[in-house]
Protein backbone atom coordinates (compact mmCIF):
# COMPACT_ATOMS: atom_id res chain seq x y z
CA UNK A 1 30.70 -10.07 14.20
CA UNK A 2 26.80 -9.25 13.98
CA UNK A 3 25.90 -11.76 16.75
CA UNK A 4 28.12 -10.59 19.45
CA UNK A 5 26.88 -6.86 18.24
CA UNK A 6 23.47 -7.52 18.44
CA UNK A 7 23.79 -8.86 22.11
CA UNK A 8 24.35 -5.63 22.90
CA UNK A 9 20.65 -4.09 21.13
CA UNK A 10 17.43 -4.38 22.02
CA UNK A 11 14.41 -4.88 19.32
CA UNK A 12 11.20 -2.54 19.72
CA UNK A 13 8.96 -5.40 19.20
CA UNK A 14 8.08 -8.35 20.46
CA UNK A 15 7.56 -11.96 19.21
CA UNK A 16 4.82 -11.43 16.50
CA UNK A 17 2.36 -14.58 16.91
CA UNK A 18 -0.59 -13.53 15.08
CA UNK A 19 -2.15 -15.55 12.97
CA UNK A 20 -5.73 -13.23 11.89
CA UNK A 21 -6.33 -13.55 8.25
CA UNK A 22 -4.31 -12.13 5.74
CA UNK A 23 -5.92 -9.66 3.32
CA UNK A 24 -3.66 -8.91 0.40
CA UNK A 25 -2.47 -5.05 -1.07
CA UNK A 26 0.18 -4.06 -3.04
CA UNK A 27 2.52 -0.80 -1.91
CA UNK A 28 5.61 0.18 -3.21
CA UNK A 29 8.68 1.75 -0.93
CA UNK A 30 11.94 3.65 -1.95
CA UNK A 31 15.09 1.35 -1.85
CA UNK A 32 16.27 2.45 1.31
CA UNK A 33 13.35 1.58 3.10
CA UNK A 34 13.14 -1.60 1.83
CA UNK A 35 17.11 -2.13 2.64
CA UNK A 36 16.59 -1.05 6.55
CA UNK A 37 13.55 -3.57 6.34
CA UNK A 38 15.40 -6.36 5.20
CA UNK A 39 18.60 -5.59 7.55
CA UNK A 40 15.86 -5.14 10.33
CA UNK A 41 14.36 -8.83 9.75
CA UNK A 42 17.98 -10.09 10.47
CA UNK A 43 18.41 -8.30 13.42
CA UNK A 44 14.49 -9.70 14.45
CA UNK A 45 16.39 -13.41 13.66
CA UNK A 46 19.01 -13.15 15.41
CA UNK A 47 17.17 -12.21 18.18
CA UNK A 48 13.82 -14.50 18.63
CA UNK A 49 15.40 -17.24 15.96
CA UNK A 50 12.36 -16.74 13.94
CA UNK A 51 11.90 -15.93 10.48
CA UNK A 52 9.83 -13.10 9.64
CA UNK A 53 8.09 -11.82 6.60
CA UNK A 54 8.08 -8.36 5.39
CA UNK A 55 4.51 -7.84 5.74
CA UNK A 56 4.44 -9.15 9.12
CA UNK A 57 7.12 -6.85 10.22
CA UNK A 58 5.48 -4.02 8.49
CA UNK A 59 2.12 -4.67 9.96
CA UNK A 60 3.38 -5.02 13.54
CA UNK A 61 5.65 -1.59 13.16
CA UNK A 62 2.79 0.36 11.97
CA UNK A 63 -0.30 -1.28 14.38
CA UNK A 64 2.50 -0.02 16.95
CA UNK A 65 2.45 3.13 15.67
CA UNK A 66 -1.03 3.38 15.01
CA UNK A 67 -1.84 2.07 18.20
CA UNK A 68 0.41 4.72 19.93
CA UNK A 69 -0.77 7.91 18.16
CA UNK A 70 -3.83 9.73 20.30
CA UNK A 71 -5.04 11.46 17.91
CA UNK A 72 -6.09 8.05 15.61
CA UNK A 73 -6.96 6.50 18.89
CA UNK A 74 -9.24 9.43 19.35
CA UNK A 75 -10.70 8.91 15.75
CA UNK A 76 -11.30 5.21 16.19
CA UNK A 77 -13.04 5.63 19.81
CA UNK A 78 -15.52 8.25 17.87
CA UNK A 79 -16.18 6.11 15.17
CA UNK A 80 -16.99 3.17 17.63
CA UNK A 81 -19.42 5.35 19.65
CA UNK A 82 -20.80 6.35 16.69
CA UNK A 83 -21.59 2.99 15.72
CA UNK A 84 -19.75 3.42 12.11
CA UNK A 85 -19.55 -0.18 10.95
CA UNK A 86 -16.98 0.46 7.92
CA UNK A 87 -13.60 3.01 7.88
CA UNK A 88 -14.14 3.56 4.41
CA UNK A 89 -16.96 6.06 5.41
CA UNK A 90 -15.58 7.48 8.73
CA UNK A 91 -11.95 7.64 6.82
CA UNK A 92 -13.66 10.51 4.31
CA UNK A 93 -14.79 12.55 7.25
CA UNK A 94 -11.71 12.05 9.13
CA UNK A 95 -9.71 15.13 10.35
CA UNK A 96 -6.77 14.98 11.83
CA UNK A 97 -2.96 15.10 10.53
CA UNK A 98 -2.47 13.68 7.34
CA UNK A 99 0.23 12.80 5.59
CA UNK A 100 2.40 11.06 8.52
């Protein structure tokens, strides 16, 4: 049975509460991507009781990301002391990896 499985697991992120404003894209995934996303929004049920869109899962797992790779970290602090006000211009002069 999933529930007495997923007693046993522990998710990598919290509760999301945000509620910023929502800014709309389109992206397309391969099929087994979006089947791991959909079997992890049932595990993220089960476990907080809470429904969860796609998009919000998506954002959360990549701001986590984002947030925990230094080298982007080390980007954005530059661009703030900089004083660039939009990431379209500092993302043209941007260095570092690409194509994560």
């Amino acid at each position: 049975m999933l529930t007495t499985f997923i007693g046993e697991l522990s998710v990598k992120i919290g509760r999301i509460t945000k509620n910023d404003p929502i800014v709309r894209t389109s992206i397309g995934f391969h099929q087994s991507f979006v089947d791991d996303l959909k079997s992890y929004l049932e595990l993220y049920k089960e476990t907080y009781g809470d429904e969860l869109s796609q998009a919000q899962l998506i954002e959360e797992v990549m701001t986590k990301f984002m947030d925990s790779d230094k080298d982007f970290q080390k980007f954005l602090k530059a661009q703030k002391d900089s004083g660039a006000t939009t990431t379209a211009s500092a993302s043209s002069s941007y260095t570092g990896t690409q194509g994560v």
